[in-house]
C-alpha atoms as a PDB file:
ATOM      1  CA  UNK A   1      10.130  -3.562  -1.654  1.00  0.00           C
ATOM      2  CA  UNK A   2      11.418  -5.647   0.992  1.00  0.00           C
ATOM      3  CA  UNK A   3       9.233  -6.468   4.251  1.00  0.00           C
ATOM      4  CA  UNK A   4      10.780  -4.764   7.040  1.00  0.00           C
ATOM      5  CA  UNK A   5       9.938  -1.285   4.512  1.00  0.00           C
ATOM      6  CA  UNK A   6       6.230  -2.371   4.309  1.00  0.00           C
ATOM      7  CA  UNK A   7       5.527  -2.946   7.907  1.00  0.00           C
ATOM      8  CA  UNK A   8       7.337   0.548   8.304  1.00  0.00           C
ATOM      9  CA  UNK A   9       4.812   1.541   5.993  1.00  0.00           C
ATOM     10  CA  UNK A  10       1.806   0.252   7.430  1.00  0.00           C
ATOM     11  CA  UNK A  11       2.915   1.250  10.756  1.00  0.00           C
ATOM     12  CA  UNK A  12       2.653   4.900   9.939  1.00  0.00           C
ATOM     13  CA  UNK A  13      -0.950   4.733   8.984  1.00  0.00           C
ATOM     14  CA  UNK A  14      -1.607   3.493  12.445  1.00  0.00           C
ATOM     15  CA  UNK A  15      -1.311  -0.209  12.377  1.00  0.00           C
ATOM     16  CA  UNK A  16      -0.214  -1.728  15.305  1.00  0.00           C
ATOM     17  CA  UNK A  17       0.930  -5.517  15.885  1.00  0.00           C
ATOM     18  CA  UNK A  18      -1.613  -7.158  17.693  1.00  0.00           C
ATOM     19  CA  UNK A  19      -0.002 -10.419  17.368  1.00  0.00           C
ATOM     20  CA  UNK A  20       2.981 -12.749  16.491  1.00  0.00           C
ATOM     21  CA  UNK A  21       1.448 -15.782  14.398  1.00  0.00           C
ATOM     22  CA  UNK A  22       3.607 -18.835  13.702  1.00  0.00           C
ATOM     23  CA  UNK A  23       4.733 -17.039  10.375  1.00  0.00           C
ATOM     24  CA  UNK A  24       3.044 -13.864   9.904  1.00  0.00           C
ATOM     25  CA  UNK A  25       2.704 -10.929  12.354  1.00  0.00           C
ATOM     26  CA  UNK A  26      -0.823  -9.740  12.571  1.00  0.00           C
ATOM     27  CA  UNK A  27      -1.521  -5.908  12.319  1.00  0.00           C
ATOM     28  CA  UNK A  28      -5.103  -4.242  13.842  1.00  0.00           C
ATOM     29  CA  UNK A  29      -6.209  -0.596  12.905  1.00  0.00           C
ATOM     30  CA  UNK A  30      -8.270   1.204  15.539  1.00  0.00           C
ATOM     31  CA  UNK A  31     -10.733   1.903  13.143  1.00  0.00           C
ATOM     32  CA  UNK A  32     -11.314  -1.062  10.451  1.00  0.00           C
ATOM     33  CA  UNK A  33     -12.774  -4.234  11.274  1.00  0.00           C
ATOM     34  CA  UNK A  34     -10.074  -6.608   9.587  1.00  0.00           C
ATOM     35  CA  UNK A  35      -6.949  -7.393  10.548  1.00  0.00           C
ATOM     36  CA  UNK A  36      -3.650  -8.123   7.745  1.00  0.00           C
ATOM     37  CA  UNK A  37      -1.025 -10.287   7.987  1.00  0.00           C
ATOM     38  CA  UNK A  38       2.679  -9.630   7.408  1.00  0.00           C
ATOM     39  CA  UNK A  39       5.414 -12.313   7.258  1.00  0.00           C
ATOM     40  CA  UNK A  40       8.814 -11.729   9.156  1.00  0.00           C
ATOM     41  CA  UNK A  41      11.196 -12.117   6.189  1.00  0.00           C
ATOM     42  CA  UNK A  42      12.580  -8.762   6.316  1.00  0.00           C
ATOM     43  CA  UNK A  43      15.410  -8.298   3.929  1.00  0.00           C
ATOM     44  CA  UNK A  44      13.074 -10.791   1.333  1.00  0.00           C
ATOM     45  CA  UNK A  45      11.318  -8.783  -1.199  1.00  0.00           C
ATOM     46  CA  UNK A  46       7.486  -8.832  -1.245  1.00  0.00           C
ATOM     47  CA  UNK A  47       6.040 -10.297  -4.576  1.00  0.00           C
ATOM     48  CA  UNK A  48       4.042  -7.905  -6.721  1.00  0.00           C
ATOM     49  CA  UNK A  49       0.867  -9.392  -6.491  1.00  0.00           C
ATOM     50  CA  UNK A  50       0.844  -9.379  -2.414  1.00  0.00           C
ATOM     51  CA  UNK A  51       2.301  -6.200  -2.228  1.00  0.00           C
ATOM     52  CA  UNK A  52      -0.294  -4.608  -3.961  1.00  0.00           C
ATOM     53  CA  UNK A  53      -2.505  -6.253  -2.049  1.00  0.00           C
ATOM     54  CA  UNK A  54      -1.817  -5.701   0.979  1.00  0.00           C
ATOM     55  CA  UNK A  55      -1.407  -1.816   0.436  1.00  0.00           C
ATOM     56  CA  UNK A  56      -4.875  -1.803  -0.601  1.00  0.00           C
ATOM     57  CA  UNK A  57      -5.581  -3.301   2.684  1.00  0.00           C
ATOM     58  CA  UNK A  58      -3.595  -1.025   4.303  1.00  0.00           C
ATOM     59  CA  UNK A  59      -5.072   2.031   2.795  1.00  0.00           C
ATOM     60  CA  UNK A  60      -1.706   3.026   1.589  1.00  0.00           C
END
């Protein structure tokens, strides 16, 4: 999965960018405490590991 599909993903459930960091975008739900971070390499592909991850996060 590459990371323009995950933050499509995420955005979906109701994440919204709160921020730009200097390499990660950082996404707040209205109704979880924590925020996750998502790099801006698009067409990369997400490693396994991280992926999972950060769909767990997610709630996804």
């Amino acid at each position: 999965m590459k990371w323009s599909e995950l933050r499509k993903m995420v955005e979906e459930k109701g994440w919204y960018l709160q921020r730009h960091g200097s390499k990660h975008d950082v996404y707040r739900h209205p109704d979880k405490n924590y925020h996750i971070e998502i790099e801006r390499h698009n067409s990369k592909e997400v490693a396994t590991g991280l992926l999972y991850r950060i769909k767990k996060q997610a709630g996804l």
